[in-house]
N, C-alpha and C. Protein backbone atom coordinates (compact mmCIF):
# COMPACT_ATOMS: atom_id res chain seq x y z
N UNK A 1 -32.48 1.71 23.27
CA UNK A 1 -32.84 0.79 22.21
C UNK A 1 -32.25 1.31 20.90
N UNK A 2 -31.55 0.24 20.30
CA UNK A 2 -30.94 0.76 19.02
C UNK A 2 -32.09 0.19 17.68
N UNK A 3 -32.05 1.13 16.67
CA UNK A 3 -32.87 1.00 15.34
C UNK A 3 -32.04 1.03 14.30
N UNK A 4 -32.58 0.77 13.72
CA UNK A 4 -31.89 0.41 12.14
C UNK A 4 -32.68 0.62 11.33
N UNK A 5 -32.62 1.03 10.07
CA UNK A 5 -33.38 0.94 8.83
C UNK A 5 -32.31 0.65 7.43
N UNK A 6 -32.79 -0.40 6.95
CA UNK A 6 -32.47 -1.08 5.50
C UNK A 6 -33.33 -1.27 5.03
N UNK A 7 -33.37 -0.68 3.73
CA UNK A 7 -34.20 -0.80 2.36
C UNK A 7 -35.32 -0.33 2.57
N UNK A 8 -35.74 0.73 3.58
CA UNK A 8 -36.42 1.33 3.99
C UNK A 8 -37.96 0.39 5.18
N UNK A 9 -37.40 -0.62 5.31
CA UNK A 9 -37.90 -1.77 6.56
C UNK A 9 -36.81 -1.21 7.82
N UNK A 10 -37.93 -0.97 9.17
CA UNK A 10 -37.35 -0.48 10.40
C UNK A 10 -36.76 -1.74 11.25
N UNK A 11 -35.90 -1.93 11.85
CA UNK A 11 -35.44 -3.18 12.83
C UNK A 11 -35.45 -2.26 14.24
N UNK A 12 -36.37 -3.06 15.00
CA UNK A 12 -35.81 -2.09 16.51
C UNK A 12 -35.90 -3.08 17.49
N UNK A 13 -34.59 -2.89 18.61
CA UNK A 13 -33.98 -3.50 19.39
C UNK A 13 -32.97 -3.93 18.65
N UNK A 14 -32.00 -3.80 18.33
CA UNK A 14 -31.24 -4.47 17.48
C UNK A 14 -29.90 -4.47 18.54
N UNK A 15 -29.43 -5.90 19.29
CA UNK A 15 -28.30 -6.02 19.97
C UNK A 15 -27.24 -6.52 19.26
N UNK A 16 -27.18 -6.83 18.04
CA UNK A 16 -25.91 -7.24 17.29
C UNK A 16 -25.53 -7.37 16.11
N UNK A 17 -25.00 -6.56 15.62
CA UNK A 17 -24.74 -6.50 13.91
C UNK A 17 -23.42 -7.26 13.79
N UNK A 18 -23.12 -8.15 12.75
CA UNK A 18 -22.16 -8.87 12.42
C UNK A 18 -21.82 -8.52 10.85
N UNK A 19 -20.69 -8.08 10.72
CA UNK A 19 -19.94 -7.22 9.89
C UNK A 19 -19.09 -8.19 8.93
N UNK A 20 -19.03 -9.15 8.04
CA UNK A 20 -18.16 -9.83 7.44
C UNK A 20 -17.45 -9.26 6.13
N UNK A 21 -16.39 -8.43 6.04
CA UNK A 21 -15.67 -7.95 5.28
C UNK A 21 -15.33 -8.87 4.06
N UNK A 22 -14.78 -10.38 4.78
CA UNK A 22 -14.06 -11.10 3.75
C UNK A 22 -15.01 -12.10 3.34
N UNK A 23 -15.99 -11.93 3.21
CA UNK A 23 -16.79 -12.74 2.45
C UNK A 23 -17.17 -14.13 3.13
N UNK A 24 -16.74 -14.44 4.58
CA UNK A 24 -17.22 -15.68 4.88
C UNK A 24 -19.00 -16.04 4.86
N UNK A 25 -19.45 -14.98 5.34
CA UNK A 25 -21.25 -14.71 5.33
C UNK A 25 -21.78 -14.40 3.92
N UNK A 26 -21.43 -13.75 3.45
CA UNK A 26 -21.79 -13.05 2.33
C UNK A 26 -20.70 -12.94 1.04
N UNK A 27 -21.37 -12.83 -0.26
CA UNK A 27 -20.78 -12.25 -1.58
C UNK A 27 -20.09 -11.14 -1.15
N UNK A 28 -18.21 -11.12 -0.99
CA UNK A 28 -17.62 -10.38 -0.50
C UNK A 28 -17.81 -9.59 -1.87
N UNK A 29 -17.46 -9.57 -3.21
CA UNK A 29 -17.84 -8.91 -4.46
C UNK A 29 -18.85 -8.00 -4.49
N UNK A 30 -19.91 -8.47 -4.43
CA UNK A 30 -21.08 -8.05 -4.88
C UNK A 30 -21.57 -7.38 -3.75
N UNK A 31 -21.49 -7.44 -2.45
CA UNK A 31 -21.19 -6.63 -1.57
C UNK A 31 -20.16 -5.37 -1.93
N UNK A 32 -19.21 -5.51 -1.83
CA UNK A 32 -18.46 -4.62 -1.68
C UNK A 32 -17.67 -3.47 -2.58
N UNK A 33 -18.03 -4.12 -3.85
CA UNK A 33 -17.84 -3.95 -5.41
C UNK A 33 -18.91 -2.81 -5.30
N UNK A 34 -19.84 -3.29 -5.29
CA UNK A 34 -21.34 -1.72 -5.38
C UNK A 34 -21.09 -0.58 -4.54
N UNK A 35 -20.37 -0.78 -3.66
CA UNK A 35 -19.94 0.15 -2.26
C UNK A 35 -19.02 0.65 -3.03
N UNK A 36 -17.77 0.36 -3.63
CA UNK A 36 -16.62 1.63 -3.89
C UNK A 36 -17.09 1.62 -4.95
N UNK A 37 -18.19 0.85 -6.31
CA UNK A 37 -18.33 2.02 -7.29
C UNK A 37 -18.98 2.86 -7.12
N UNK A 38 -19.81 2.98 -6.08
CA UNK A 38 -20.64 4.53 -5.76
C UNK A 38 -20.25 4.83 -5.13
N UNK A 39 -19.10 4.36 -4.18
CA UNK A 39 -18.07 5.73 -3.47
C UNK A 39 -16.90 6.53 -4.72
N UNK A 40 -16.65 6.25 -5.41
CA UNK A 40 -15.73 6.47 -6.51
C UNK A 40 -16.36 7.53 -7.28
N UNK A 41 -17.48 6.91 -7.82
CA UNK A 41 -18.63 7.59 -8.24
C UNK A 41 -18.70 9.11 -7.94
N UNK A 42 -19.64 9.27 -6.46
CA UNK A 42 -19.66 10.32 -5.99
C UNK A 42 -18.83 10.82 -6.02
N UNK A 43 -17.58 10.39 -5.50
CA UNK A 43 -16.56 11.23 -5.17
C UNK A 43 -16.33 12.02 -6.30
N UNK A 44 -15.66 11.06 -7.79
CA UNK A 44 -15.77 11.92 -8.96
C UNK A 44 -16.56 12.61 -9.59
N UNK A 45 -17.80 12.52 -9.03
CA UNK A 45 -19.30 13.73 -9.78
C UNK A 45 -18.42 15.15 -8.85
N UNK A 46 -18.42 14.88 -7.81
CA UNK A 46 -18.43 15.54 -6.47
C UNK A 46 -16.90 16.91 -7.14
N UNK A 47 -15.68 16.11 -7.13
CA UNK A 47 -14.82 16.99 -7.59
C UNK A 47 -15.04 17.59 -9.02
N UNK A 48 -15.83 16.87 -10.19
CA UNK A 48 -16.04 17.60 -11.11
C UNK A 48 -16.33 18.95 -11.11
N UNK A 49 -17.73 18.45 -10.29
CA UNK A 49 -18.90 19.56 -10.14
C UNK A 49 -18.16 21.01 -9.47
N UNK A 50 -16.63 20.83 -8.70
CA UNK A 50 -16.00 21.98 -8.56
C UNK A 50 -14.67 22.35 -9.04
N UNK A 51 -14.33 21.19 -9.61
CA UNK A 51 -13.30 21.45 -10.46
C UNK A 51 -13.29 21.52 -12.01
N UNK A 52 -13.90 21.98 -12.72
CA UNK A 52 -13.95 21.26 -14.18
C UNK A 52 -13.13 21.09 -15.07
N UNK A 53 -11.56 21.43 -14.51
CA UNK A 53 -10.72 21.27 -15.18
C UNK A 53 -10.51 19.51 -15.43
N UNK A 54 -10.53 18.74 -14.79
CA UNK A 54 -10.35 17.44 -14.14
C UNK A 54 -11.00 16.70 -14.77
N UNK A 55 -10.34 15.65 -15.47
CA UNK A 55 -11.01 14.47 -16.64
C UNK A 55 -11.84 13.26 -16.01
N UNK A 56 -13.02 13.27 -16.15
CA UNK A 56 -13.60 12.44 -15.09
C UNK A 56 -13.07 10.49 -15.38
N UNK A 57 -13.02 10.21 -17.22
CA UNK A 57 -12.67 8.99 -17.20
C UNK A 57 -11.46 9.40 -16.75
N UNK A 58 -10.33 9.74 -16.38
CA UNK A 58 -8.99 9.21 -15.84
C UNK A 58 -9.37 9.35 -14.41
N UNK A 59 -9.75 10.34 -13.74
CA UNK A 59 -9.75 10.11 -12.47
C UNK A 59 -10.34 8.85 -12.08
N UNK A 60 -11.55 8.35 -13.07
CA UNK A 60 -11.95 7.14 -12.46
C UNK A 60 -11.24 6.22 -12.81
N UNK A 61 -10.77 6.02 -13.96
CA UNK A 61 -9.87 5.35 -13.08
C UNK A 61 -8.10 4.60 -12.94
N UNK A 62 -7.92 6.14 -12.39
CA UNK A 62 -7.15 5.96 -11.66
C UNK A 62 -7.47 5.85 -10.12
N UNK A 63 -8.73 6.39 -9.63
CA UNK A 63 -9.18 6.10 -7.94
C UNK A 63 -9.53 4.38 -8.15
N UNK A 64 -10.20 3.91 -9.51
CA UNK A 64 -10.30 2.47 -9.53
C UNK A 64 -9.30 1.37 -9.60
N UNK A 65 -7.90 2.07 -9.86
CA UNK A 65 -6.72 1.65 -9.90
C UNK A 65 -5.94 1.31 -8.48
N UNK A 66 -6.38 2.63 -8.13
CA UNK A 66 -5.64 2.48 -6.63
C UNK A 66 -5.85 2.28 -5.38
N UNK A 67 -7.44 2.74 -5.51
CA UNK A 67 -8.38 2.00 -4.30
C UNK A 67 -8.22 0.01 -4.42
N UNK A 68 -8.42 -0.53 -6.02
CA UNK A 68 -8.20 -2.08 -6.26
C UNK A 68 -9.89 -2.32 -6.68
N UNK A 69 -10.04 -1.46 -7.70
CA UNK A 69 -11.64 -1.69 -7.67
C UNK A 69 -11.95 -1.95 -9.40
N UNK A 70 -11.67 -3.37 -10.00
CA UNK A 70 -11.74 -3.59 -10.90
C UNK A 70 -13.52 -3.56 -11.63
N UNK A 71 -13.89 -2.44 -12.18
CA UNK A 71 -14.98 -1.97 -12.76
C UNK A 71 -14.95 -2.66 -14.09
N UNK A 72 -14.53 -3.23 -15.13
CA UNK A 72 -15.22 -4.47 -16.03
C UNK A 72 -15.95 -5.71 -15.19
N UNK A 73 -15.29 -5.74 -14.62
CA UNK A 73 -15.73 -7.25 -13.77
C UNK A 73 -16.66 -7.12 -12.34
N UNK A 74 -16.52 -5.78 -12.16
CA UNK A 74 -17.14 -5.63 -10.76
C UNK A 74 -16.80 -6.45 -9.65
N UNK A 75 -15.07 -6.48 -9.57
CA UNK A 75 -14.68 -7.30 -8.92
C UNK A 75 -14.12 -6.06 -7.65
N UNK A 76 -13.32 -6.63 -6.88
CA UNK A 76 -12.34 -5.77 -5.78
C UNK A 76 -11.12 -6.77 -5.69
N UNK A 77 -10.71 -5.92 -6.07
CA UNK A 77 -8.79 -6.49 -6.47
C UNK A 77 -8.42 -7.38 -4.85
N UNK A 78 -7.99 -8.32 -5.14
CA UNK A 78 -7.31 -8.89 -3.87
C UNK A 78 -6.20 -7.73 -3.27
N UNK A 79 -6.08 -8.24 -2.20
CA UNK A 79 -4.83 -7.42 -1.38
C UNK A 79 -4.65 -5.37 -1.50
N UNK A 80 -5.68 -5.25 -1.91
CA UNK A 80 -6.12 -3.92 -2.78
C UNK A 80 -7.06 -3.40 -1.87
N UNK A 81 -6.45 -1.82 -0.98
CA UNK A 81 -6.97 -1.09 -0.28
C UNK A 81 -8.58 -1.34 0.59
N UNK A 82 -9.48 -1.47 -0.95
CA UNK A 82 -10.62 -1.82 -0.76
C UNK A 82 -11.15 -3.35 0.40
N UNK A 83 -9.91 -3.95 -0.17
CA UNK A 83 -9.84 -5.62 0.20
C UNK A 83 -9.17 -5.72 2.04
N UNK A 84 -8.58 -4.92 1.97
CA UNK A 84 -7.64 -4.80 3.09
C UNK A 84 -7.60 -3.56 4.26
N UNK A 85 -8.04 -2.90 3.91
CA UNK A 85 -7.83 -1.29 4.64
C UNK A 85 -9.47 -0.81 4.94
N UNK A 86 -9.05 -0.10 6.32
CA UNK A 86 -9.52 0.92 6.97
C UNK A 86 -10.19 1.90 5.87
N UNK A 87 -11.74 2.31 6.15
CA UNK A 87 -12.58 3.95 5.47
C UNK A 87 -11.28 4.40 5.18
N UNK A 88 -10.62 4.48 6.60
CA UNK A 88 -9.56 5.91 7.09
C UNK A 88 -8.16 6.01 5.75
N UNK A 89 -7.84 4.55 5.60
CA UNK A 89 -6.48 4.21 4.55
C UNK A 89 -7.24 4.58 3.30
N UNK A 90 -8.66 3.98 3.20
CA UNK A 90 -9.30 4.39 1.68
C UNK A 90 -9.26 5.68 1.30
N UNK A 91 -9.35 6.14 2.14
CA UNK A 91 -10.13 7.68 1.75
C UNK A 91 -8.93 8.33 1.69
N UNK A 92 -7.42 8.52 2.86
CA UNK A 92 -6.42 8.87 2.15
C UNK A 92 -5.82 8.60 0.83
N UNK A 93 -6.14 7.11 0.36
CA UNK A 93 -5.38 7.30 -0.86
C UNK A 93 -6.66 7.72 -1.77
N UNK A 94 -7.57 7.93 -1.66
CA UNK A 94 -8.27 8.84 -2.99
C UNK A 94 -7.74 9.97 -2.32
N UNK A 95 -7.46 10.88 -1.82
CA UNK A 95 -6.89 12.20 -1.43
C UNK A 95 -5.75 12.14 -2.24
N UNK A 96 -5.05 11.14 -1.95
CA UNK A 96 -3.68 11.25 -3.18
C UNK A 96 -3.78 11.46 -4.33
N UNK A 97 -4.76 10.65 -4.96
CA UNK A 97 -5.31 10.58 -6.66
C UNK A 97 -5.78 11.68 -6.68
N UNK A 98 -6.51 12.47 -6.22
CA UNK A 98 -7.13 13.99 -6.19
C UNK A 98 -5.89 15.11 -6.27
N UNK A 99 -5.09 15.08 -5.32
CA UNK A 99 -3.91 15.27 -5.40
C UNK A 99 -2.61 15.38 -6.52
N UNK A 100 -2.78 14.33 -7.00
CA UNK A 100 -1.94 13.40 -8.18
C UNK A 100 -2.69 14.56 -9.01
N UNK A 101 -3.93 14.65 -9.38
CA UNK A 101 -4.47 15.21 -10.67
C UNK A 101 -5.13 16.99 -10.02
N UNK A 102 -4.32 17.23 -9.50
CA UNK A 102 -3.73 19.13 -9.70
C UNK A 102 -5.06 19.58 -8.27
N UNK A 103 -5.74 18.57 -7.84
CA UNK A 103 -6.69 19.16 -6.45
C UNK A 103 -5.73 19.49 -5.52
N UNK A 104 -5.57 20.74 -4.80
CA UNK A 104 -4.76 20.89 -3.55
C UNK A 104 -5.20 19.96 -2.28
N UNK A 105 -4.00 20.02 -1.46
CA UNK A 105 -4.46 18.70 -0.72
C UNK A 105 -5.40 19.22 0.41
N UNK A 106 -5.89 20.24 0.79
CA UNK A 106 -6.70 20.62 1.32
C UNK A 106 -7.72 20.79 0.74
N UNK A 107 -8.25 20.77 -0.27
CA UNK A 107 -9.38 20.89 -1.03
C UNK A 107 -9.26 19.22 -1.28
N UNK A 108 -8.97 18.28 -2.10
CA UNK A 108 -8.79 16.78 -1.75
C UNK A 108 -9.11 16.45 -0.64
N UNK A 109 -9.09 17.04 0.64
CA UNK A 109 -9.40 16.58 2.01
C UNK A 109 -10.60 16.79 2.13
N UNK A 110 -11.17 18.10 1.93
CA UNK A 110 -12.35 18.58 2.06
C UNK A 110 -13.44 17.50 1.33
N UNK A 111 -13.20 17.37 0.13
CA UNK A 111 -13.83 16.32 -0.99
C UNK A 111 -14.34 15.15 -0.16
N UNK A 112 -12.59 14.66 -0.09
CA UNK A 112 -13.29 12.85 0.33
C UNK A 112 -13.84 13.45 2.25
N UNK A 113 -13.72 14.19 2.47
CA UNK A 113 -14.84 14.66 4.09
C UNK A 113 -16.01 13.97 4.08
N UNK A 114 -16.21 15.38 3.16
CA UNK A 114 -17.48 15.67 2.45
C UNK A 114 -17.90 14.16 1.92
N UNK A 115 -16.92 13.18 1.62
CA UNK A 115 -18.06 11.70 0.79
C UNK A 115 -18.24 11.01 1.47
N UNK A 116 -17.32 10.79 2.54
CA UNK A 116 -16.77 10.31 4.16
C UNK A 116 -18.66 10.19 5.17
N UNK A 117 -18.87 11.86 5.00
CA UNK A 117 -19.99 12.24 6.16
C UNK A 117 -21.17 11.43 5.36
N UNK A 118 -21.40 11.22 4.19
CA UNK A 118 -22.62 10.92 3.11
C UNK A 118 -22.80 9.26 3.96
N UNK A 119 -23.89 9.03 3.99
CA UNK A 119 -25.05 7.98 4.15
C UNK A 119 -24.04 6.47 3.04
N UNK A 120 -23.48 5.95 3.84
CA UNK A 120 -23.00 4.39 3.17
C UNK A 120 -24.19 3.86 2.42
N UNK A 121 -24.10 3.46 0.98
CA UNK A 121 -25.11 2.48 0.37
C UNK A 121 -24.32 1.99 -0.24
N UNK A 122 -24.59 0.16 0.31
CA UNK A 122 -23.96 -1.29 0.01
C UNK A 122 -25.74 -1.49 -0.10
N UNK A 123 -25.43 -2.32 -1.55
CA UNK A 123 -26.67 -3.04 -2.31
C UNK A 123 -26.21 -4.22 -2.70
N UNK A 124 -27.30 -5.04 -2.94
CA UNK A 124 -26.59 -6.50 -3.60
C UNK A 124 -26.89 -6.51 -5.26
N UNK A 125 -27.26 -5.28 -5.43
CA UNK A 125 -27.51 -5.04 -7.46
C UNK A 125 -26.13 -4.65 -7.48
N UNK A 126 -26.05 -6.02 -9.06
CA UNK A 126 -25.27 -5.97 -9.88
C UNK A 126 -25.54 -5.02 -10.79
């Protein structure tokens, strides 16, 4: 028997989760917009907290640049990583931007791992 817990309400028996990326079910935005600004987020507390050389407004955004994660608007860029790609494609190109701004790429790897293994929270707050 599979369980689930959202918003801290238990679901048990659960035979089918339906996943809509592009917004046919759901506010693809507002969905998915809250998801990479607190993946972005973390990530940049995350490398601060061991790098402190590292400017936190440029890294953000430049990971908000290149992931496609327009933060005035709380939008997600069309055709833009976020919009289109695999955890797996996301998370390499924040390794790049980490990269790009003087993190070795093994320490950049370690980072986005490390944000990779962390507990997904998608909310519908704007």
């Amino acid at each position: 028997m599979t369980t689930i817990q959202i918003n801290e309400k238990t679901f048990d028996d659960i035979q089918l989760i339906i996943c809509d990326k592009d917004g046919t079910l759901t506010n693809f935005n507002v969905m998915w917009s809250n998801w990479i600004k607190d993946w972005i987020d973390k990530l940049v507390a995350h490398a601060k907290g061991e790098l402190d050389y590292l400017n936190v407004s440029t890294l953000t955004a430049e990971m908000d640049r290149t992931l496609g994660f327009d933060r005035p608007n709380m939008t997600v860029v069309p055709e833009s990583p976020v919009a289109v790609s695999t955890l797996e494609k996301i998370a390499m190109s924040a390794m790049v931007v980490l990269y790009q701004n003087g993190v070795s790429w093994h320490h950049a790897q370690d980072m986005v791992e490390w944000l990779v293994s962390q507990p997904a929270e998608i909310t519908a707050d704007l």
